[in-house]
PDB file of N, CA and C in Angstrom:
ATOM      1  N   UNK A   1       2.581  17.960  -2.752  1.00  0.00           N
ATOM      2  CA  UNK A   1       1.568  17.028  -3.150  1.00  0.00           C
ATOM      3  C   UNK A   1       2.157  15.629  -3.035  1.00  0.00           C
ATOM      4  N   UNK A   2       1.581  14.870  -2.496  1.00  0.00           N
ATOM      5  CA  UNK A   2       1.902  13.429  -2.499  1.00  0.00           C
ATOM      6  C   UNK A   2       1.047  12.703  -3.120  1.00  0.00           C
ATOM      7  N   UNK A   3       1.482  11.677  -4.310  1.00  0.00           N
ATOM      8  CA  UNK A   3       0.758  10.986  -4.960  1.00  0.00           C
ATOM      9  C   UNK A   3       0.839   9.155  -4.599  1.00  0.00           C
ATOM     10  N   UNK A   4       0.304   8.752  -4.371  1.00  0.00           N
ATOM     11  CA  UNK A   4       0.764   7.020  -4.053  1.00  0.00           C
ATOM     12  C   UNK A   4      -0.779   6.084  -4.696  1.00  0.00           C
ATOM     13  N   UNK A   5       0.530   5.077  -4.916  1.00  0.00           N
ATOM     14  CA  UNK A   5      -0.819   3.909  -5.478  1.00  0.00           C
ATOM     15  C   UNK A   5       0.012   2.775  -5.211  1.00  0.00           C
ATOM     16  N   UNK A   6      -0.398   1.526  -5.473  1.00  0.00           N
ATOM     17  CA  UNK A   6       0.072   0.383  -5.040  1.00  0.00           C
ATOM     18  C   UNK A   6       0.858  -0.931  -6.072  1.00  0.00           C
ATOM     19  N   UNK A   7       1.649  -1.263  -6.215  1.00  0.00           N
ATOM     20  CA  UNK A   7       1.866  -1.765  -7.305  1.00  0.00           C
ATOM     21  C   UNK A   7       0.964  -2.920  -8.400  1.00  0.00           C
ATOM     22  N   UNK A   8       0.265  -3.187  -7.165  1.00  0.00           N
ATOM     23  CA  UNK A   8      -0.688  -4.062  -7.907  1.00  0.00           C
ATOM     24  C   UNK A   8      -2.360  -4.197  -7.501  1.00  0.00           C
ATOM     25  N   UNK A   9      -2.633  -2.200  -7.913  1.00  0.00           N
ATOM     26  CA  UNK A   9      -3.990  -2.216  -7.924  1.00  0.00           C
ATOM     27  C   UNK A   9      -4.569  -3.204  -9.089  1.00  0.00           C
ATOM     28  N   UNK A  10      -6.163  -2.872  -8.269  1.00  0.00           N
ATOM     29  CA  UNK A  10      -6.712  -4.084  -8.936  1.00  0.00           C
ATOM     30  C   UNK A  10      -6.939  -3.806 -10.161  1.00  0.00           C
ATOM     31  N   UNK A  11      -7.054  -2.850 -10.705  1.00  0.00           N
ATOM     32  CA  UNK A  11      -7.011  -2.648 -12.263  1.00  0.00           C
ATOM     33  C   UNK A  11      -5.899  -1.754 -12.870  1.00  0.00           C
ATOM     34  N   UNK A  12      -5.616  -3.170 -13.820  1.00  0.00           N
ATOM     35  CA  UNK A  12      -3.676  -2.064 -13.739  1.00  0.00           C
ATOM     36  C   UNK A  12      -3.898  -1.140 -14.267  1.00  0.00           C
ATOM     37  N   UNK A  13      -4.822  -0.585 -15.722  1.00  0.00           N
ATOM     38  CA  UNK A  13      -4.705   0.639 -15.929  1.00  0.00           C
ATOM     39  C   UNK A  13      -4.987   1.774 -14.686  1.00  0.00           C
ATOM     40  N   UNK A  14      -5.414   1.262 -13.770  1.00  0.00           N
ATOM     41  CA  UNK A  14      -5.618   2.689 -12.780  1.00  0.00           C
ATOM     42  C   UNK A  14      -4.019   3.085 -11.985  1.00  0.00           C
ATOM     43  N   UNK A  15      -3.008   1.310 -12.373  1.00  0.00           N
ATOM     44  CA  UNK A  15      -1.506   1.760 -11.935  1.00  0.00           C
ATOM     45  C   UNK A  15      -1.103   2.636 -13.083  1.00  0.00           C
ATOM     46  N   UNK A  16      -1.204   2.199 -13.792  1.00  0.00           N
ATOM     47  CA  UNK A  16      -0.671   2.995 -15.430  1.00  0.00           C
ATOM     48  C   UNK A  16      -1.426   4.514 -15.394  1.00  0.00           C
ATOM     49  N   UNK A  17      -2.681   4.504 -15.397  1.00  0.00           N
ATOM     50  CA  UNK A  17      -3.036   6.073 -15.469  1.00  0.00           C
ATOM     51  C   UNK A  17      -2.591   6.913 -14.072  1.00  0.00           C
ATOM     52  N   UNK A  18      -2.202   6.255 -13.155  1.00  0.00           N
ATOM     53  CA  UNK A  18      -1.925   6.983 -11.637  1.00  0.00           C
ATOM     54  C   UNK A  18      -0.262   7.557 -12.304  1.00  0.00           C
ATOM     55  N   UNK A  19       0.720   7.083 -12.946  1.00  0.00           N
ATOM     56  CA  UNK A  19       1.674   6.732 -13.533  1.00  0.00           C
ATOM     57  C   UNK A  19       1.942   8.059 -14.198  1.00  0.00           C
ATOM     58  N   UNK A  20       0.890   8.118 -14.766  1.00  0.00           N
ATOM     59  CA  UNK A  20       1.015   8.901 -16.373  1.00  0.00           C
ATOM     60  C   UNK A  20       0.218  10.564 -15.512  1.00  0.00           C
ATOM     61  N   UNK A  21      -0.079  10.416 -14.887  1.00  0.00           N
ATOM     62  CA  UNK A  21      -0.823  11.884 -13.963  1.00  0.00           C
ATOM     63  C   UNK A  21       0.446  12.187 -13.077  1.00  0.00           C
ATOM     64  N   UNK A  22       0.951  11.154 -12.208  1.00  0.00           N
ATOM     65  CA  UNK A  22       2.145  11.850 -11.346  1.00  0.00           C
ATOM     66  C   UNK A  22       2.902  12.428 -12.227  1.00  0.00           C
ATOM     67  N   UNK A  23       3.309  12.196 -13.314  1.00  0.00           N
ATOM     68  CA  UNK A  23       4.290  11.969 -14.309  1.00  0.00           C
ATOM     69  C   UNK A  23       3.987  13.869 -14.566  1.00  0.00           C
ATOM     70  N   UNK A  24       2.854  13.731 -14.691  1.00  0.00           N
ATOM     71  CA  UNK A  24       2.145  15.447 -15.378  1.00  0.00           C
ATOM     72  C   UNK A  24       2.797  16.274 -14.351  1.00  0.00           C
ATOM     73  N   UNK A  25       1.873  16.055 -13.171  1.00  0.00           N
ATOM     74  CA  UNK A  25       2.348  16.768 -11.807  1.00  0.00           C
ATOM     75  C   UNK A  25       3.283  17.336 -11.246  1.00  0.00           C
ATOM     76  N   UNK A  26       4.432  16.022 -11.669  1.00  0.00           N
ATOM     77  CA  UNK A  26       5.351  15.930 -11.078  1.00  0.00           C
ATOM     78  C   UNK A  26       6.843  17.442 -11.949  1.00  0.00           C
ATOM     79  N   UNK A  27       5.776  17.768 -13.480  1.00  0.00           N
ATOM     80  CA  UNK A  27       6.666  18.605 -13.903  1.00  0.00           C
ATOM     81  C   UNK A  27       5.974  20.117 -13.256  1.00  0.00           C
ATOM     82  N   UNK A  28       4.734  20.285 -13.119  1.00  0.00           N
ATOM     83  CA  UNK A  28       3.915  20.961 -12.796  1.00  0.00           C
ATOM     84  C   UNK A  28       4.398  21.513 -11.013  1.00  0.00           C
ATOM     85  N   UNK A  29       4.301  21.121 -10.527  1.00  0.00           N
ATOM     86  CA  UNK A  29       4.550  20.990  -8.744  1.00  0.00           C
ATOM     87  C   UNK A  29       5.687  20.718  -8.657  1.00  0.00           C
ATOM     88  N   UNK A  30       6.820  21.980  -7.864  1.00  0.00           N
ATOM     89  CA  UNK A  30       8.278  21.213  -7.541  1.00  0.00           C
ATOM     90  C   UNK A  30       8.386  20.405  -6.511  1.00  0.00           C
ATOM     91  N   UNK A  31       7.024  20.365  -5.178  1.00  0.00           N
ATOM     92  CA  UNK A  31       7.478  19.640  -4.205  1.00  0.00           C
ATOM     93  C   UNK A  31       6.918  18.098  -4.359  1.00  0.00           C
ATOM     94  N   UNK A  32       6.187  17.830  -5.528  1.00  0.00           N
ATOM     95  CA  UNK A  32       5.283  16.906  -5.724  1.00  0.00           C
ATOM     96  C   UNK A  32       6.025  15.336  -5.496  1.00  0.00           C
ATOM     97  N   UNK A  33       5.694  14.383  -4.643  1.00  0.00           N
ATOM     98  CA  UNK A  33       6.515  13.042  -4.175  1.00  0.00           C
ATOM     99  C   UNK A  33       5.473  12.007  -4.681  1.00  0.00           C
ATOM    100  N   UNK A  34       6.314  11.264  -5.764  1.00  0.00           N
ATOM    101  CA  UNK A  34       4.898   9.811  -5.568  1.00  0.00           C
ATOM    102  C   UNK A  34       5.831   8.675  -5.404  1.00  0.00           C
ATOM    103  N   UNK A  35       5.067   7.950  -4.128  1.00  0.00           N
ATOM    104  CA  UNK A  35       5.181   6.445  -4.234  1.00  0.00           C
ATOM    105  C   UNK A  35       4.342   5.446  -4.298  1.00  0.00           C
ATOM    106  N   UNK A  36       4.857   4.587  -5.234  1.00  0.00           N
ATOM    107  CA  UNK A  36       3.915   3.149  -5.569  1.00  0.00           C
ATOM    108  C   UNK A  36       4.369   2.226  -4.552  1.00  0.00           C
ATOM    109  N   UNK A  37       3.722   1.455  -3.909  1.00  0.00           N
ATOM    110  CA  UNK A  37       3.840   0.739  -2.730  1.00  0.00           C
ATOM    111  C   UNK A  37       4.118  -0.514  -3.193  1.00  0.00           C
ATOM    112  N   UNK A  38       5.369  -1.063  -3.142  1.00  0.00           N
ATOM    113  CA  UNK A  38       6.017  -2.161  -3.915  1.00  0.00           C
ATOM    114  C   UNK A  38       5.004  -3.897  -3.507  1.00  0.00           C
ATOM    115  N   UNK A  39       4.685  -4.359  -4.188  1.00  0.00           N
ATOM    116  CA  UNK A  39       3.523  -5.436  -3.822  1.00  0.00           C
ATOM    117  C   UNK A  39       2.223  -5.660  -2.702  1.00  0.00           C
ATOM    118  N   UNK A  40       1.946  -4.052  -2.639  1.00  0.00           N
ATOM    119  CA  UNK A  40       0.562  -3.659  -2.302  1.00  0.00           C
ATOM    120  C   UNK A  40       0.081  -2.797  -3.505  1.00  0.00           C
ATOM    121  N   UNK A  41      -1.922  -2.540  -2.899  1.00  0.00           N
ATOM    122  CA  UNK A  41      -2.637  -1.581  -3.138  1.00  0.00           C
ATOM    123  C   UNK A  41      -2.646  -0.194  -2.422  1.00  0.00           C
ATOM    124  N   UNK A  42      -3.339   0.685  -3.505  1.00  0.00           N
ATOM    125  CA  UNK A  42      -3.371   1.977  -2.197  1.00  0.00           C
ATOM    126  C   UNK A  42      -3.974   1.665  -1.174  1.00  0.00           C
ATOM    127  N   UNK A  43      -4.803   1.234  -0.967  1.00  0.00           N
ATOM    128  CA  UNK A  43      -5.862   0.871   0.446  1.00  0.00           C
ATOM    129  C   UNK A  43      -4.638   0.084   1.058  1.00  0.00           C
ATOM    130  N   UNK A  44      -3.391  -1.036   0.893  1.00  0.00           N
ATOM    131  CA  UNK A  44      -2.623  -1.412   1.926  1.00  0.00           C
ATOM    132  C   UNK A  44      -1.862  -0.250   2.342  1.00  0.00           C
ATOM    133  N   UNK A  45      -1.225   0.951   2.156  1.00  0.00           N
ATOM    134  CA  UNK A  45      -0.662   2.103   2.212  1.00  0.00           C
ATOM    135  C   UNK A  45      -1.534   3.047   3.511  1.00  0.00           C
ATOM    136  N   UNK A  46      -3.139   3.085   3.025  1.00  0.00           N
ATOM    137  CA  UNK A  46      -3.427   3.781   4.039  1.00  0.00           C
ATOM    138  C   UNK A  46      -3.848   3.114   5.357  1.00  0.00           C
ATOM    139  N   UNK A  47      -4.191   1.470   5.103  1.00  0.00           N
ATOM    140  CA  UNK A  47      -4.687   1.012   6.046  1.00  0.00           C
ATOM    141  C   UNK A  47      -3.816   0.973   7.432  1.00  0.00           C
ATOM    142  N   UNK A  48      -2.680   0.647   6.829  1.00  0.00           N
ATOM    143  CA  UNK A  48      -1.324   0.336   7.716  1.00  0.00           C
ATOM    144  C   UNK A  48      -1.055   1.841   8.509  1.00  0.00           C
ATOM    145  N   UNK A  49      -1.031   2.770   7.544  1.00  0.00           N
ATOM    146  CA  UNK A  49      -0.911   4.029   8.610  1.00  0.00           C
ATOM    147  C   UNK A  49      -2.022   4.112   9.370  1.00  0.00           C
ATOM    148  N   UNK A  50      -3.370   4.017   8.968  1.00  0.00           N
ATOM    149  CA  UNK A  50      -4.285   4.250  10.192  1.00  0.00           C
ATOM    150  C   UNK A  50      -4.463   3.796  11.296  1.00  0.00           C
ATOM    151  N   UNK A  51      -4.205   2.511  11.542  1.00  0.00           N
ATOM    152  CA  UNK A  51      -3.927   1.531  12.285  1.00  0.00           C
ATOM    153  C   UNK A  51      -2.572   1.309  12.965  1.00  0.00           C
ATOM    154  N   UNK A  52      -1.356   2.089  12.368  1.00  0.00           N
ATOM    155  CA  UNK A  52      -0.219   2.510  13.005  1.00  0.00           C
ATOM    156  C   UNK A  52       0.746   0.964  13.008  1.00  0.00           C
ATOM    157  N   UNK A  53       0.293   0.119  12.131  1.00  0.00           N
ATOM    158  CA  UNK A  53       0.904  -0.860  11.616  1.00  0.00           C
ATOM    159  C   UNK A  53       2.213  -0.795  10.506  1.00  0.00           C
ATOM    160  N   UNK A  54       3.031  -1.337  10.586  1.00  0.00           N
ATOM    161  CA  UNK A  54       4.251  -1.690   9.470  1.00  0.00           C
ATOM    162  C   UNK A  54       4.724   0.229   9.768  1.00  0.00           C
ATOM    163  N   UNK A  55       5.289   0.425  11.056  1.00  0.00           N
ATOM    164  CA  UNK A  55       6.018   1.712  11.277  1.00  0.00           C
ATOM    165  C   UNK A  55       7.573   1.502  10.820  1.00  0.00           C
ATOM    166  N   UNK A  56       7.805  -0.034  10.379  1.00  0.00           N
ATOM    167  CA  UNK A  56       9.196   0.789   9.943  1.00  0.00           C
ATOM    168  C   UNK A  56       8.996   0.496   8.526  1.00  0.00           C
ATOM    169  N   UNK A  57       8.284   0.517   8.145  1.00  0.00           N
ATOM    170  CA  UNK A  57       7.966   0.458   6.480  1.00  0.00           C
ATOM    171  C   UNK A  57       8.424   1.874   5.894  1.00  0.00           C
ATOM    172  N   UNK A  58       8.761   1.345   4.696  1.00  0.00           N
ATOM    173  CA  UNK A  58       9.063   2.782   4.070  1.00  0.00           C
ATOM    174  C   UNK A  58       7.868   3.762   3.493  1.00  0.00           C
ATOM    175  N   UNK A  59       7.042   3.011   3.580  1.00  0.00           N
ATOM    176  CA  UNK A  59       5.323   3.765   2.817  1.00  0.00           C
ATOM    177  C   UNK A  59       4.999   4.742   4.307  1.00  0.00           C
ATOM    178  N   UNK A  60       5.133   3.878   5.641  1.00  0.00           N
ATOM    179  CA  UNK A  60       4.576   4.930   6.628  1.00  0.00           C
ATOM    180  C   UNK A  60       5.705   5.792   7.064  1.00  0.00           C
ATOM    181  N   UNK A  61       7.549   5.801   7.212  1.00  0.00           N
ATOM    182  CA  UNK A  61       8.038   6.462   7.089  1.00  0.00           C
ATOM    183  C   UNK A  61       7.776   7.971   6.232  1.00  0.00           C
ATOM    184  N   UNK A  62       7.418   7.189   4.922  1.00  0.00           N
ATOM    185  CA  UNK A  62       7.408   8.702   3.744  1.00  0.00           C
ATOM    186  C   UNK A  62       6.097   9.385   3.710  1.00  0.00           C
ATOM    187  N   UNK A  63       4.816   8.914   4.836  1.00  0.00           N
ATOM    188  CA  UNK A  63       3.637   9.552   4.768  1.00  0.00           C
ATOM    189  C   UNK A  63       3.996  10.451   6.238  1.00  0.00           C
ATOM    190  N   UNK A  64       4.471   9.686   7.196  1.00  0.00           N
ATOM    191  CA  UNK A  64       4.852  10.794   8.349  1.00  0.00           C
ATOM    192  C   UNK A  64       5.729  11.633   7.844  1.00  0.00           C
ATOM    193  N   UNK A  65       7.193  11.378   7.115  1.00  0.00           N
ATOM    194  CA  UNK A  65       7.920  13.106   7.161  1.00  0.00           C
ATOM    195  C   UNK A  65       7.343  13.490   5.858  1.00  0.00           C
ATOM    196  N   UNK A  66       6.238  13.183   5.223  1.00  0.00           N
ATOM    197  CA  UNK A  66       5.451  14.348   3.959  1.00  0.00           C
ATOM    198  C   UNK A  66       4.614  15.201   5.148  1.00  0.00           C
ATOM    199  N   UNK A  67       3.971  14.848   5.980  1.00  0.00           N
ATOM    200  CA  UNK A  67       2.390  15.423   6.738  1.00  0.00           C
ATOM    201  C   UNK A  67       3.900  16.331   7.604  1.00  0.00           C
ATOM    202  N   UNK A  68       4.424  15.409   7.907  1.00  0.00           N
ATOM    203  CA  UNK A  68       5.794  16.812   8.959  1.00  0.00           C
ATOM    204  C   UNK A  68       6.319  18.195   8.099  1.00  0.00           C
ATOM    205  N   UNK A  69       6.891  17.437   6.889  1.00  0.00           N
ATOM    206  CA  UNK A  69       7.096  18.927   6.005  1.00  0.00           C
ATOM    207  C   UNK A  69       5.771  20.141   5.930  1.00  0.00           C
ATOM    208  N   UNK A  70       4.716  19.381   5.491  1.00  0.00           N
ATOM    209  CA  UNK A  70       3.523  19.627   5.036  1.00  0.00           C
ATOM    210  C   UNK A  70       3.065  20.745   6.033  1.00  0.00           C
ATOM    211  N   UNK A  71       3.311  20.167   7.315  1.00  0.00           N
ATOM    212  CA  UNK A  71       2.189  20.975   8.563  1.00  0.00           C
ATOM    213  C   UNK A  71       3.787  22.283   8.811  1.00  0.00           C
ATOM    214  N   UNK A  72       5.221  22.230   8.542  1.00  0.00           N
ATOM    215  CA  UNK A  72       5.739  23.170   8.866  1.00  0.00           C
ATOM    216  C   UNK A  72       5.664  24.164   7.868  1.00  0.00           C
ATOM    217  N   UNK A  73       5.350  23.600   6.404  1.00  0.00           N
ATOM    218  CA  UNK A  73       5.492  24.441   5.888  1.00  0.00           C
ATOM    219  C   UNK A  73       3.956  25.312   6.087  1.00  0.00           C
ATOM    220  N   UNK A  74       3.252  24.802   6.373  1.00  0.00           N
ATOM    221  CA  UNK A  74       2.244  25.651   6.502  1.00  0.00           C
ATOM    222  C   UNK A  74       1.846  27.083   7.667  1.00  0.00           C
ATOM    223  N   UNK A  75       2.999  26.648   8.457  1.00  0.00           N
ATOM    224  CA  UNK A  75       2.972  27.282  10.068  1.00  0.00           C
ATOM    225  C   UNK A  75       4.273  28.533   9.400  1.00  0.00           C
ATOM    226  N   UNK A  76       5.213  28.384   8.126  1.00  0.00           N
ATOM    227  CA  UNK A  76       5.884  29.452   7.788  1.00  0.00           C
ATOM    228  C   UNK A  76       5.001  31.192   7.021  1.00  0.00           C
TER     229      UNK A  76
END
């Protein structure tokens, strides 16, 4: 499971409650990964991957090898 949000969504409790749910998850799910996208929103996180922008960023690094683990582990 991958969880991500941005450091400065627009309503911080939705950073704080995103926070407090990975937090749950994260004891729940052993493979569970969250990143907060250091002075973006979630929408800058996905926009940039869709668009294939900021590739040496570390947000689109850690969404390509999650979907790489993701799709092998599924083919086991």
């Amino acid at each position: 499971m991958l969880v991500v949000a941005g450091e400065h969504e627009g309503l911080l409790s939705l950073l704080d409650l995103t926070e407090v749910t990975a937090r749950a998850i994260t004891e729940e799910v052993q493979d569970a990964t969250v990143f907060i996208l250091p002075g973006g929103v979630h929408g800058d996180l996905i926009s940039a991957f869709g668009t294939g922008e900021g590739r040496e960023g570390e947000d689109y690094r850690l969404i390509v090898s999650w979907v790489a683990k993701a799709l092998v582990c599924s083919l086991l």
